[in-house]
C-alpha atoms as a PDB file:
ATOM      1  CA  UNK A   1      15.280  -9.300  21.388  1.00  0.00           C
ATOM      2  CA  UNK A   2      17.223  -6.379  19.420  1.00  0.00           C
ATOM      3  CA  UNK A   3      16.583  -2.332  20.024  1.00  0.00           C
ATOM      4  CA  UNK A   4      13.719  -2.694  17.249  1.00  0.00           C
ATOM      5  CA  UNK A   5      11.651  -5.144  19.227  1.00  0.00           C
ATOM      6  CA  UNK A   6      12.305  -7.824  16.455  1.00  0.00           C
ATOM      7  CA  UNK A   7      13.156 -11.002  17.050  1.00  0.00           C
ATOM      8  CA  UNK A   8      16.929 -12.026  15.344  1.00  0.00           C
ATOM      9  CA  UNK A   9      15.014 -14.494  13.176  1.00  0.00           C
ATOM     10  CA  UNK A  10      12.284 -12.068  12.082  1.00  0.00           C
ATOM     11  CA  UNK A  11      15.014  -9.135  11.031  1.00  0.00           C
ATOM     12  CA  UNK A  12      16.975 -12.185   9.093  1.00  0.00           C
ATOM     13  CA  UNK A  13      13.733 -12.641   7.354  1.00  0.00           C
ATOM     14  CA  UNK A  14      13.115  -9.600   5.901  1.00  0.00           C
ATOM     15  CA  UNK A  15      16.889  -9.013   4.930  1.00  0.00           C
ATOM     16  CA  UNK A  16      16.304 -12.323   2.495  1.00  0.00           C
ATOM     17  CA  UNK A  17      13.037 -10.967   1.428  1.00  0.00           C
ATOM     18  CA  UNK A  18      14.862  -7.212   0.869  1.00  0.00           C
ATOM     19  CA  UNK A  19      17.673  -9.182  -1.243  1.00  0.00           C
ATOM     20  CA  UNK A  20      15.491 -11.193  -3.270  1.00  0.00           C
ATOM     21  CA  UNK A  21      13.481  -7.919  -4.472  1.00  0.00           C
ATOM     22  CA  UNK A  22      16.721  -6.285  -5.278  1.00  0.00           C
ATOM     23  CA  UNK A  23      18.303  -8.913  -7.383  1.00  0.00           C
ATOM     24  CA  UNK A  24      14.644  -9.379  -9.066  1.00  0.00           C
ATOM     25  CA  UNK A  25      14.759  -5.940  -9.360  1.00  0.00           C
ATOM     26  CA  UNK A  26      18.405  -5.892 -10.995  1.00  0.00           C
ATOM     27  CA  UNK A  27      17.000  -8.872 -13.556  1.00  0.00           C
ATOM     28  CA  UNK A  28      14.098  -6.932 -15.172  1.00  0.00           C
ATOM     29  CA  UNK A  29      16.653  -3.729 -15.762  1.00  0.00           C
ATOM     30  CA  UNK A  30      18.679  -5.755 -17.364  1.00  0.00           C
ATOM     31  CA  UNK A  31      16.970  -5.371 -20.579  1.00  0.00           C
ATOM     32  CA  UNK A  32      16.595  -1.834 -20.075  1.00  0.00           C
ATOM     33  CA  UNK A  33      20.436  -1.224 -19.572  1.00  0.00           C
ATOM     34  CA  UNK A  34      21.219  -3.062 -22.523  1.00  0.00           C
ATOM     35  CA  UNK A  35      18.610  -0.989 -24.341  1.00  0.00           C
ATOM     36  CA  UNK A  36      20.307   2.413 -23.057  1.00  0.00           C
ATOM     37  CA  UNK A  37      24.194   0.969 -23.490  1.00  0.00           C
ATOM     38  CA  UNK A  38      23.056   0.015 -27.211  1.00  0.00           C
ATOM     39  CA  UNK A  39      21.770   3.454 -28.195  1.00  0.00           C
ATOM     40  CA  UNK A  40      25.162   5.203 -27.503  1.00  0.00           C
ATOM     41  CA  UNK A  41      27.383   2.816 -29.531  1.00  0.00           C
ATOM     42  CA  UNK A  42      28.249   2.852 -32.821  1.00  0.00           C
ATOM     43  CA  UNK A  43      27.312   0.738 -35.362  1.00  0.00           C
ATOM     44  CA  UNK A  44      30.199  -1.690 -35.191  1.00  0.00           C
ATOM     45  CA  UNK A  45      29.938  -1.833 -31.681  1.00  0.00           C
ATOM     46  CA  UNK A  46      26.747  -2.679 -31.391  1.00  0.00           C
ATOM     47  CA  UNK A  47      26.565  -5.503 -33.524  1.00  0.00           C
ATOM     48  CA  UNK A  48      27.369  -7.616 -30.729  1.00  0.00           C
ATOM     49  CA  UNK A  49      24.735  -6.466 -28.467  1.00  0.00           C
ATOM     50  CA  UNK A  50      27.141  -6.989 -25.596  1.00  0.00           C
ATOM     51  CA  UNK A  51      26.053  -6.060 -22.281  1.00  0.00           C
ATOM     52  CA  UNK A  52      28.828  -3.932 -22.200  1.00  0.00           C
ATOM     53  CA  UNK A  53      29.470  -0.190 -21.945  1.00  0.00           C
ATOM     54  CA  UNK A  54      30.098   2.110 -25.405  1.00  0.00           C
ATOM     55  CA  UNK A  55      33.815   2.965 -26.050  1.00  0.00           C
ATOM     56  CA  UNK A  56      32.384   6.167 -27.137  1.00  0.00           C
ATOM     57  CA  UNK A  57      29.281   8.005 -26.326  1.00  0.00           C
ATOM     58  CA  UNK A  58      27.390   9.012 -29.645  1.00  0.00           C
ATOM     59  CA  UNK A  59      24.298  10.747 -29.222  1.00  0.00           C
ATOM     60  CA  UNK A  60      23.583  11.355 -32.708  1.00  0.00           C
ATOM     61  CA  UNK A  61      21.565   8.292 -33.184  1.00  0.00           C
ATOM     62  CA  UNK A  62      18.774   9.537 -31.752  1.00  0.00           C
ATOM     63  CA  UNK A  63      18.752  12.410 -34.405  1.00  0.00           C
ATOM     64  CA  UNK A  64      19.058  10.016 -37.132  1.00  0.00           C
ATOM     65  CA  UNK A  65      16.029   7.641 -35.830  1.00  0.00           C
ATOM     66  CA  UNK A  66      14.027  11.384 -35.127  1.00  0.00           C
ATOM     67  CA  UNK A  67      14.928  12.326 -39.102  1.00  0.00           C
ATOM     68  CA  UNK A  68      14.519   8.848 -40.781  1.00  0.00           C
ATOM     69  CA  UNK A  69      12.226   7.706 -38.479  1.00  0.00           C
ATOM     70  CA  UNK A  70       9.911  10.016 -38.574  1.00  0.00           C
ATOM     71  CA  UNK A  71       9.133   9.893 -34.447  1.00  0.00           C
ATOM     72  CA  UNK A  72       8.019  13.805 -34.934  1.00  0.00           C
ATOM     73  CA  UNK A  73       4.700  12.601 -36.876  1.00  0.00           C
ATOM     74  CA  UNK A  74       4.478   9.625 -34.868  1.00  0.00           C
ATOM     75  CA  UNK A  75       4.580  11.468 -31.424  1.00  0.00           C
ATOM     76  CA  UNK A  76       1.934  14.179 -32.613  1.00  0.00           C
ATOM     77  CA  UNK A  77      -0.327  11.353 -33.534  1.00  0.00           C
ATOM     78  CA  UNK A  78       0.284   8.898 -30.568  1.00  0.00           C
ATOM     79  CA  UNK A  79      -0.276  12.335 -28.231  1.00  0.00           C
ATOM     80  CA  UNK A  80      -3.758  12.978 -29.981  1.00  0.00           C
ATOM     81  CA  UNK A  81      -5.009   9.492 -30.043  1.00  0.00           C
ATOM     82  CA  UNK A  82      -4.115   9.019 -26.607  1.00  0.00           C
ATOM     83  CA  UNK A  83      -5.143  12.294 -25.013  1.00  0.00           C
ATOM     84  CA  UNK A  84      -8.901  12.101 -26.834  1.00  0.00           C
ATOM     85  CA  UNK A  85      -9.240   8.821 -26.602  1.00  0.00           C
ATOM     86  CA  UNK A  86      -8.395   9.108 -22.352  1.00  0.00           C
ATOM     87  CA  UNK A  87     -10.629  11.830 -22.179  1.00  0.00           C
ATOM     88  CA  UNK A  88     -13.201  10.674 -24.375  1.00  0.00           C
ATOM     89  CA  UNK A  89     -13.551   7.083 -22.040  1.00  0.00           C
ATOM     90  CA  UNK A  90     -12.540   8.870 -18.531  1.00  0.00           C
ATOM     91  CA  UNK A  91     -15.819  11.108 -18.887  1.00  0.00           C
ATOM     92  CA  UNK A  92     -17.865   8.059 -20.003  1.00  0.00           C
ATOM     93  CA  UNK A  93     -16.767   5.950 -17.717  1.00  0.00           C
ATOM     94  CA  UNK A  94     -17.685   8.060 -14.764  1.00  0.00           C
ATOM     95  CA  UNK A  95     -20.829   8.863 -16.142  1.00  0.00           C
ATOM     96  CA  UNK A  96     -21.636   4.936 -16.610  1.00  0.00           C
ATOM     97  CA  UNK A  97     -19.935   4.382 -13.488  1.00  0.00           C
ATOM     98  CA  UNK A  98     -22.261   7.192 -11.617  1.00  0.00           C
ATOM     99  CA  UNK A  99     -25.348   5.847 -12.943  1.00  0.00           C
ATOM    100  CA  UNK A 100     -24.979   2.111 -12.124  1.00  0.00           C
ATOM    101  CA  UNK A 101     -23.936   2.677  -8.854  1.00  0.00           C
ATOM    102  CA  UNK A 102     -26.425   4.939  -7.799  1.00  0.00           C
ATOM    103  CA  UNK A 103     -30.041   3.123  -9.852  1.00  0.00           C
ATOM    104  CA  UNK A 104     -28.722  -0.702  -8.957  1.00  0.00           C
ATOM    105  CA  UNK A 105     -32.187  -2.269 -10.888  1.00  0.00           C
ATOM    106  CA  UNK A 106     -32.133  -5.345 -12.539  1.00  0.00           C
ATOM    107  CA  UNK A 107     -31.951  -3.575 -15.787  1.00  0.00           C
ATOM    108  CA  UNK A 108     -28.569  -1.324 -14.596  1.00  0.00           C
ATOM    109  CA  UNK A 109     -27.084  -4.690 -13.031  1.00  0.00           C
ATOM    110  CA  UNK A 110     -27.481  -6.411 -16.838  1.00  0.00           C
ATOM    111  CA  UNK A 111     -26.034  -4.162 -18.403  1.00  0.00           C
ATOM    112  CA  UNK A 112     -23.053  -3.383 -16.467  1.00  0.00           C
ATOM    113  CA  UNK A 113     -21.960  -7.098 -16.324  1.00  0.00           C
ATOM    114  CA  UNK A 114     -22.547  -7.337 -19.749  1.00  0.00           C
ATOM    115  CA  UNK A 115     -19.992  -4.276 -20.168  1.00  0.00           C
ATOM    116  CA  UNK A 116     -17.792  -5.194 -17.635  1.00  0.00           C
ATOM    117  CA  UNK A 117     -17.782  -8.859 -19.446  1.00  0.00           C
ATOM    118  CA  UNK A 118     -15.766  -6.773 -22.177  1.00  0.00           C
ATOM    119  CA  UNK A 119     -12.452  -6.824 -19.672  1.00  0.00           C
ATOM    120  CA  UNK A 120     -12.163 -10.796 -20.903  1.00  0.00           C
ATOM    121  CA  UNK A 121     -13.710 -11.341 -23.786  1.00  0.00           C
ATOM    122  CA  UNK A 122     -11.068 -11.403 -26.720  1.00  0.00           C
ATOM    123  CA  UNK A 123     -11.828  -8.958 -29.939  1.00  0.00           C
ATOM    124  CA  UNK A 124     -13.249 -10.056 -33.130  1.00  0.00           C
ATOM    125  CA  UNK A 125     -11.440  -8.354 -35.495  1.00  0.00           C
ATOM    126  CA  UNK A 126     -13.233  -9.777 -38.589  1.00  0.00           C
ATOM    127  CA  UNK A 127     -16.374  -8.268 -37.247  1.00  0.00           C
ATOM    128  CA  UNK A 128     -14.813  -5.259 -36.048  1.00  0.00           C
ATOM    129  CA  UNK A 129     -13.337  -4.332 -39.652  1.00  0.00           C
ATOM    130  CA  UNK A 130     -16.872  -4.377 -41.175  1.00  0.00           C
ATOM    131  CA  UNK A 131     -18.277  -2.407 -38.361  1.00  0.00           C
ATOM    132  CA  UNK A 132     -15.555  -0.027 -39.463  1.00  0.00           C
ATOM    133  CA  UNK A 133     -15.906  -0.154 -42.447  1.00  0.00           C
ATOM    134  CA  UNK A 134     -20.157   0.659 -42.372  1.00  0.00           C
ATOM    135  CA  UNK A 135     -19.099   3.175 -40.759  1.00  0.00           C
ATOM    136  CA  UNK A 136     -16.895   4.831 -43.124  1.00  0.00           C
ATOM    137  CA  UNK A 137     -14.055   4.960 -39.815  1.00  0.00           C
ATOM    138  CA  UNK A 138     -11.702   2.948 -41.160  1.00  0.00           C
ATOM    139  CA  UNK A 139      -8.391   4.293 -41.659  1.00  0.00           C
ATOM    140  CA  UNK A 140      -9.404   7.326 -40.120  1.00  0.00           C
ATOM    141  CA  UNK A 141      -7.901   9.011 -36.996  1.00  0.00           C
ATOM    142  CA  UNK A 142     -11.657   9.495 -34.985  1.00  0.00           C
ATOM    143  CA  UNK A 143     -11.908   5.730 -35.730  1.00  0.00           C
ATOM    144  CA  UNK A 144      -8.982   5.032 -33.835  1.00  0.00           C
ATOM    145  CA  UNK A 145      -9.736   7.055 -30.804  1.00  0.00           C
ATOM    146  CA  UNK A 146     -12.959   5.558 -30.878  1.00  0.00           C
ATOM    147  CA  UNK A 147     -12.098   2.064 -30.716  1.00  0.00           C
ATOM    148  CA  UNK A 148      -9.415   3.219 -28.156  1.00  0.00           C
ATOM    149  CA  UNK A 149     -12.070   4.606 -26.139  1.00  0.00           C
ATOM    150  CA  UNK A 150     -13.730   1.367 -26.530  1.00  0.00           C
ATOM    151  CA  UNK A 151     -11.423  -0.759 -25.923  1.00  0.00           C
ATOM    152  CA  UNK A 152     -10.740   0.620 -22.466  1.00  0.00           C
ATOM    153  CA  UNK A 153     -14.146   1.639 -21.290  1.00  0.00           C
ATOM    154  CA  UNK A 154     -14.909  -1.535 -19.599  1.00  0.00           C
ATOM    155  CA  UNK A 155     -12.086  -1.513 -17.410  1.00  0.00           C
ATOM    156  CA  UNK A 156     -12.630   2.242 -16.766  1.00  0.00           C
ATOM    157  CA  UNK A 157     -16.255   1.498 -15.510  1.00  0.00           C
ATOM    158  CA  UNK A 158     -14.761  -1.438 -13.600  1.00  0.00           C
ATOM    159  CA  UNK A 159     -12.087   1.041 -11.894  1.00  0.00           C
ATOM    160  CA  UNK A 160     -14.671   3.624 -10.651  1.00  0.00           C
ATOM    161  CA  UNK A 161     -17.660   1.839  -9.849  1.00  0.00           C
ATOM    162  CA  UNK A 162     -16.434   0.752  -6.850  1.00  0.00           C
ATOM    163  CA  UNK A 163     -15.086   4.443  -5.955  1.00  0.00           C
ATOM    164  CA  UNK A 164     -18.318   5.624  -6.568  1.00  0.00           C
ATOM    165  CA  UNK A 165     -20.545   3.138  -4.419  1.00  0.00           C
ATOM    166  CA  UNK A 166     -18.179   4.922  -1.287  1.00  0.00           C
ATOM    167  CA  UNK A 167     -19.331   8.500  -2.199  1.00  0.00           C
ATOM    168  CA  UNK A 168     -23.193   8.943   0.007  1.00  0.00           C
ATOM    169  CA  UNK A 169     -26.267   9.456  -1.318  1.00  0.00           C
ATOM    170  CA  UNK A 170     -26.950  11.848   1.202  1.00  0.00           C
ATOM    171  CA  UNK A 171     -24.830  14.279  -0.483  1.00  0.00           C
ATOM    172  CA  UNK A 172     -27.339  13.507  -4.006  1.00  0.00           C
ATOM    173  CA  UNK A 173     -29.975  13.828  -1.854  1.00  0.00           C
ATOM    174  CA  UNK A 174     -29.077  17.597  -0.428  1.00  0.00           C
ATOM    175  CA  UNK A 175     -28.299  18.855  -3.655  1.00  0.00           C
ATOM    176  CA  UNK A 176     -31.352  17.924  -5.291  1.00  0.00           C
ATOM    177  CA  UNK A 177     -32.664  19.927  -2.031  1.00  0.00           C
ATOM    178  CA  UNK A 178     -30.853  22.946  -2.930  1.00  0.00           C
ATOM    179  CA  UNK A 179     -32.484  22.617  -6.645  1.00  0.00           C
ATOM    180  CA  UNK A 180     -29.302  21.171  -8.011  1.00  0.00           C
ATOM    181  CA  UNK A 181     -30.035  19.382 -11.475  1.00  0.00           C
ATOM    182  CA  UNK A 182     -28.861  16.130 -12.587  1.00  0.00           C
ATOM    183  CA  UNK A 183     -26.098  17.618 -14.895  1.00  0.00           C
ATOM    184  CA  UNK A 184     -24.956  20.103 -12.366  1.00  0.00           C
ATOM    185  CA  UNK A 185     -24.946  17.336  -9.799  1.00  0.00           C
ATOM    186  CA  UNK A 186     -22.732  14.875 -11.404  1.00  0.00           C
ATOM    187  CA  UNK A 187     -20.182  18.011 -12.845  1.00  0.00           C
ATOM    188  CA  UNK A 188     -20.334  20.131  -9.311  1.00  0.00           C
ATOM    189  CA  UNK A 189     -20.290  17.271  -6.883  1.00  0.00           C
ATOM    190  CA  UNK A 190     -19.795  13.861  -7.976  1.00  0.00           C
ATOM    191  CA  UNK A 191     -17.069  14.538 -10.469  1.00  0.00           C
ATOM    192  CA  UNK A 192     -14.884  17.035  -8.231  1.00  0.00           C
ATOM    193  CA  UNK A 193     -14.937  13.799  -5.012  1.00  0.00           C
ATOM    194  CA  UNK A 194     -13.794  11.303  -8.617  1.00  0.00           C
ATOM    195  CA  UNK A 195     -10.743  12.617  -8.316  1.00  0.00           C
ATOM    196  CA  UNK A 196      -8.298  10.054  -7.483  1.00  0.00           C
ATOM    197  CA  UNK A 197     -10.236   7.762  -9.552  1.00  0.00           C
ATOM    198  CA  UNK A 198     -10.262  10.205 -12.408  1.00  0.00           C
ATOM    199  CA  UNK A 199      -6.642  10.389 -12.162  1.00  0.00           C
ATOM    200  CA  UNK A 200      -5.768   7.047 -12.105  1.00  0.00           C
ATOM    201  CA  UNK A 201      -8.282   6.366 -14.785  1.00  0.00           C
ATOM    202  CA  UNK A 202      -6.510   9.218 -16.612  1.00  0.00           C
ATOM    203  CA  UNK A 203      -3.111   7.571 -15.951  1.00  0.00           C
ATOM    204  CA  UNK A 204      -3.576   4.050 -16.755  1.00  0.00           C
ATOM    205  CA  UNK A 205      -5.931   4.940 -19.893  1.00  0.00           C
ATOM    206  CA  UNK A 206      -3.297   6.783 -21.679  1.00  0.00           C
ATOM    207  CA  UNK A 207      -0.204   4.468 -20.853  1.00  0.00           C
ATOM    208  CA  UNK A 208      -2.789   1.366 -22.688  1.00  0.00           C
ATOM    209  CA  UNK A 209      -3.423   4.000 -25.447  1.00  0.00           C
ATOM    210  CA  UNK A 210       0.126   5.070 -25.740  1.00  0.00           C
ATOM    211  CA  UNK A 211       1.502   1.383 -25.839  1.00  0.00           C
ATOM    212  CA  UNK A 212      -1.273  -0.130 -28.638  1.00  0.00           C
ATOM    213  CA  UNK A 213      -0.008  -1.585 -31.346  1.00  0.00           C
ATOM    214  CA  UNK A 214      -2.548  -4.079 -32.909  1.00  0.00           C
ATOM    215  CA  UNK A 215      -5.846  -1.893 -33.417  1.00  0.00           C
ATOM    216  CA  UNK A 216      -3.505   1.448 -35.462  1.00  0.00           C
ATOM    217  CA  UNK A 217      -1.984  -1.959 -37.376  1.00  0.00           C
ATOM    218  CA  UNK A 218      -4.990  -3.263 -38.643  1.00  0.00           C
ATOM    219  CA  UNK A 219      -6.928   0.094 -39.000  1.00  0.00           C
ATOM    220  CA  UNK A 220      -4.561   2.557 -40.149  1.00  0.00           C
ATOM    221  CA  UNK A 221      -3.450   1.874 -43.568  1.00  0.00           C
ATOM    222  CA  UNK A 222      -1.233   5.297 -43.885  1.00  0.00           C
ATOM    223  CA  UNK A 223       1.848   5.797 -42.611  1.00  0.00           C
ATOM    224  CA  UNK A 224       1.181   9.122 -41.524  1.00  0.00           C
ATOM    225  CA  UNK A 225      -1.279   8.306 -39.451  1.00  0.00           C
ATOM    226  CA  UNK A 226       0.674   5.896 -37.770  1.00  0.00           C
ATOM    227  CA  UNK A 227       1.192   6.382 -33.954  1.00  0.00           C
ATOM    228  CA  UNK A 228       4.862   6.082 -32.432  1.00  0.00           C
ATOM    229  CA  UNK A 229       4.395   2.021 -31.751  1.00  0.00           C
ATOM    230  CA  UNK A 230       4.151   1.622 -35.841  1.00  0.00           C
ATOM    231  CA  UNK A 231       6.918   3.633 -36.301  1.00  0.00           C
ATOM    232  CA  UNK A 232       9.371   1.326 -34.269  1.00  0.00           C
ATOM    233  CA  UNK A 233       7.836  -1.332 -36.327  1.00  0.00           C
ATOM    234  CA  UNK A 234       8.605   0.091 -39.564  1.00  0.00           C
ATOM    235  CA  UNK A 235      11.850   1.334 -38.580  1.00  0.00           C
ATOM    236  CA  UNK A 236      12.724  -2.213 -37.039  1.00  0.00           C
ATOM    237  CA  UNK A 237      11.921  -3.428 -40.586  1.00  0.00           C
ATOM    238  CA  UNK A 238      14.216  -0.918 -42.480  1.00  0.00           C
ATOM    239  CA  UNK A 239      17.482  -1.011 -39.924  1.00  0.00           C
ATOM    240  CA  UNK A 240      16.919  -4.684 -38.386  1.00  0.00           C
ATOM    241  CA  UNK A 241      20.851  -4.841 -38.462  1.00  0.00           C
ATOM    242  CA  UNK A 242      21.650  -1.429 -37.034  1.00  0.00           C
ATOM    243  CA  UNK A 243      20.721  -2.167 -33.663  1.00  0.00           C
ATOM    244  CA  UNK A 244      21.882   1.036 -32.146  1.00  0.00           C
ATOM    245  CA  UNK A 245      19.572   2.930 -33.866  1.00  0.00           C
ATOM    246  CA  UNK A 246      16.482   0.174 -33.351  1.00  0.00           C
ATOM    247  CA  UNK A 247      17.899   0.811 -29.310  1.00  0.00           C
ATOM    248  CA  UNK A 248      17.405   4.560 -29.598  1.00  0.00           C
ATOM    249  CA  UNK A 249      14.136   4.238 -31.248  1.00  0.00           C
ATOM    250  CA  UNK A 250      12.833   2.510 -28.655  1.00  0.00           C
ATOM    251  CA  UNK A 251      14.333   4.559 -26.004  1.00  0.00           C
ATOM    252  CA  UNK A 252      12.473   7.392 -27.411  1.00  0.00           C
ATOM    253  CA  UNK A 253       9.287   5.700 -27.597  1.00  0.00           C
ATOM    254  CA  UNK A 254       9.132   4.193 -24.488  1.00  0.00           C
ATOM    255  CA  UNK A 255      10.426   7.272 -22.541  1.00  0.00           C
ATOM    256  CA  UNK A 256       7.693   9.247 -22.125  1.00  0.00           C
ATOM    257  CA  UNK A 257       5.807   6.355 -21.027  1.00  0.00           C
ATOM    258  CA  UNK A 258       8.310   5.556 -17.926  1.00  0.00           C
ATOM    259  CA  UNK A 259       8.363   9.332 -16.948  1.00  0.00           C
ATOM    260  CA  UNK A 260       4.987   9.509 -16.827  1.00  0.00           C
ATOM    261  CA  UNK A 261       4.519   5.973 -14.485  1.00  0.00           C
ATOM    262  CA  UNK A 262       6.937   7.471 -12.248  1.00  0.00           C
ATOM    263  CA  UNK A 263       5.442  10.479 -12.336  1.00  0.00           C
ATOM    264  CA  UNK A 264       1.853   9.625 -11.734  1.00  0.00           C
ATOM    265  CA  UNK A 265       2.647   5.902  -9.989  1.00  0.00           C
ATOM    266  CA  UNK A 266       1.426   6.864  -6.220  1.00  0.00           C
ATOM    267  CA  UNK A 267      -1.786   8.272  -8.015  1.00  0.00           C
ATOM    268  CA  UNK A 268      -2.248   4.425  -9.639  1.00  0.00           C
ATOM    269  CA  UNK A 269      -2.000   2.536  -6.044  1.00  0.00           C
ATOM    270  CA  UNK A 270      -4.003   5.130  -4.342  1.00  0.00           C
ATOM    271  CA  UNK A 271      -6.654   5.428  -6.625  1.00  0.00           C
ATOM    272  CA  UNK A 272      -6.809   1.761  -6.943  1.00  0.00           C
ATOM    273  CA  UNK A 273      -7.154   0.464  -3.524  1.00  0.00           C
ATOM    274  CA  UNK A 274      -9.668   3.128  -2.635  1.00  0.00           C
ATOM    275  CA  UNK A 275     -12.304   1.840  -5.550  1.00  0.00           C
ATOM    276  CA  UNK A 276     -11.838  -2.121  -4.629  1.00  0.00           C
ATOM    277  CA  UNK A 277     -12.771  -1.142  -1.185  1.00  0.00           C
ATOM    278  CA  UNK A 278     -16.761  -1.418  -1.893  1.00  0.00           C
ATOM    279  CA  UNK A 279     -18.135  -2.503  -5.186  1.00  0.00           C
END
């Protein structure tokens, strides 16, 4: 028995288990390295796509892709799709979330399975563009948030139903006591003990939002409409052979999704495991 209280055998264990995670670790940066190296080389150099580091450092890629690939319009777009369309299905979703939980009738059950049922079911685009279309939404920018804020409700609901079910009654019940309204009620006391949910409904909405790429493709026919995921698409098209500059247009796309994981990652787990706790 070692100083831990671990058996030799037990310690040897977790070693191989603490190796395996670090070389599976090491394989799924790869791409990301290679990503980072290929943004800093020139174009010669990084015809190769080597796994190798640049002979010289050259930032000035990234101001090319910024100027030519117009990443200034397509950030300012991706930010107001994503931030509307997260707050837009965060507040509906805790509504919905608030109201099935607490009236469970046969009518409430129905319909949140049959919302919920929208996590699997795949999209009917055919249907969807004439919807849009009726609509006069197509190719518009509150279209998009809309079907972004559709798109992701059911999981939202999914995500805080549980969270809610954990939250009394009791505390309804006292509030109603104290001539508390049902508006007040949910935006005084429900909402303020949704926190954790609300942030990791916040969290995971916008990365989703942030990272779309089919629904702004089929629905947005203007370019400068066009969130930041269209604009590595149409840049891939023009510079397909400069791959240091495809590199550092992805780098800037993707980076302000990775700093915001990081950022915001214990709020995911947390808020997480405490809604699967009771559903």
């Amino acid at each position: 028995m070692s100083r831990t209280g671990r058996p030799p055998q037990a310690r040897g264990v977790g070693v191989v288990k603490n190796v395996i995670a670090w070389a599976l670790s090491a394989v799924m940066l790869i791409p990301l390295l290679l990503i980072v190296f290929t943004a800093f080389k020139s174009d010669d150099d990084a015809q190769s796509m080597s796994f190798t580091l640049p002979k010289q450092w050259d930032p000035s890629t990234f101001l090319t892709v910024i100027q030519q690939g117009k990443l200034a319009d397509g950030f300012l777009n991706s930010m107001l799709y994503s931030t509307a369309g997260t707050l837009l299905t965060v507040l509906l979703a805790a509504m919905a979330a608030y109201m099935f939980s607490r009236r469970r009738t046969r009518l409430n059950n129905v319909l949140y399975m049959f919302l919920v049922m929208g996590i699997v079911l795949p999209i009917n685009y055919v249907a969807l563009m004439k919807v849009m279309q009726i609509f006069g939404l197509n190719n518009t920018r509150l279209g998009i948030v809309l079907l972004y804020s559709a798109i992701q409700l059911p999981f939202m609901v999914f995500l805080m139903y549980g969270f809610v079910a954990r939250i009394p009654q009791e505390l309804d019940e006292a509030a109603v006591i104290d001539g508390c309204g049902p508006i007040r009620l949910f935006f005084s006391i429900i909402l303020p003990l949704m926190t954790p949910a609300l942030v990791t409904a916040t969290v995971l909405c916008f990365l989703n939002m942030w990272n779309e790429f089919v629904l702004p493709l089929y629905f947005l026919n203007s370019t400068d409409k066009w969130p930041m995921t269209l604009a590595v698409y149409n840049f891939f098209g023009k510079y397909e052979t400069q791959w240091n500059l495809v590199a550092a247009d992805v780098l800037l796309t993707s980076l302000p999704v990775v700093v915001m994981y990081l950022v915001c990652q214990k709020y995911i787990v947390g808020g997480q495991t405490a809604g699967a706790v009771k559903g």
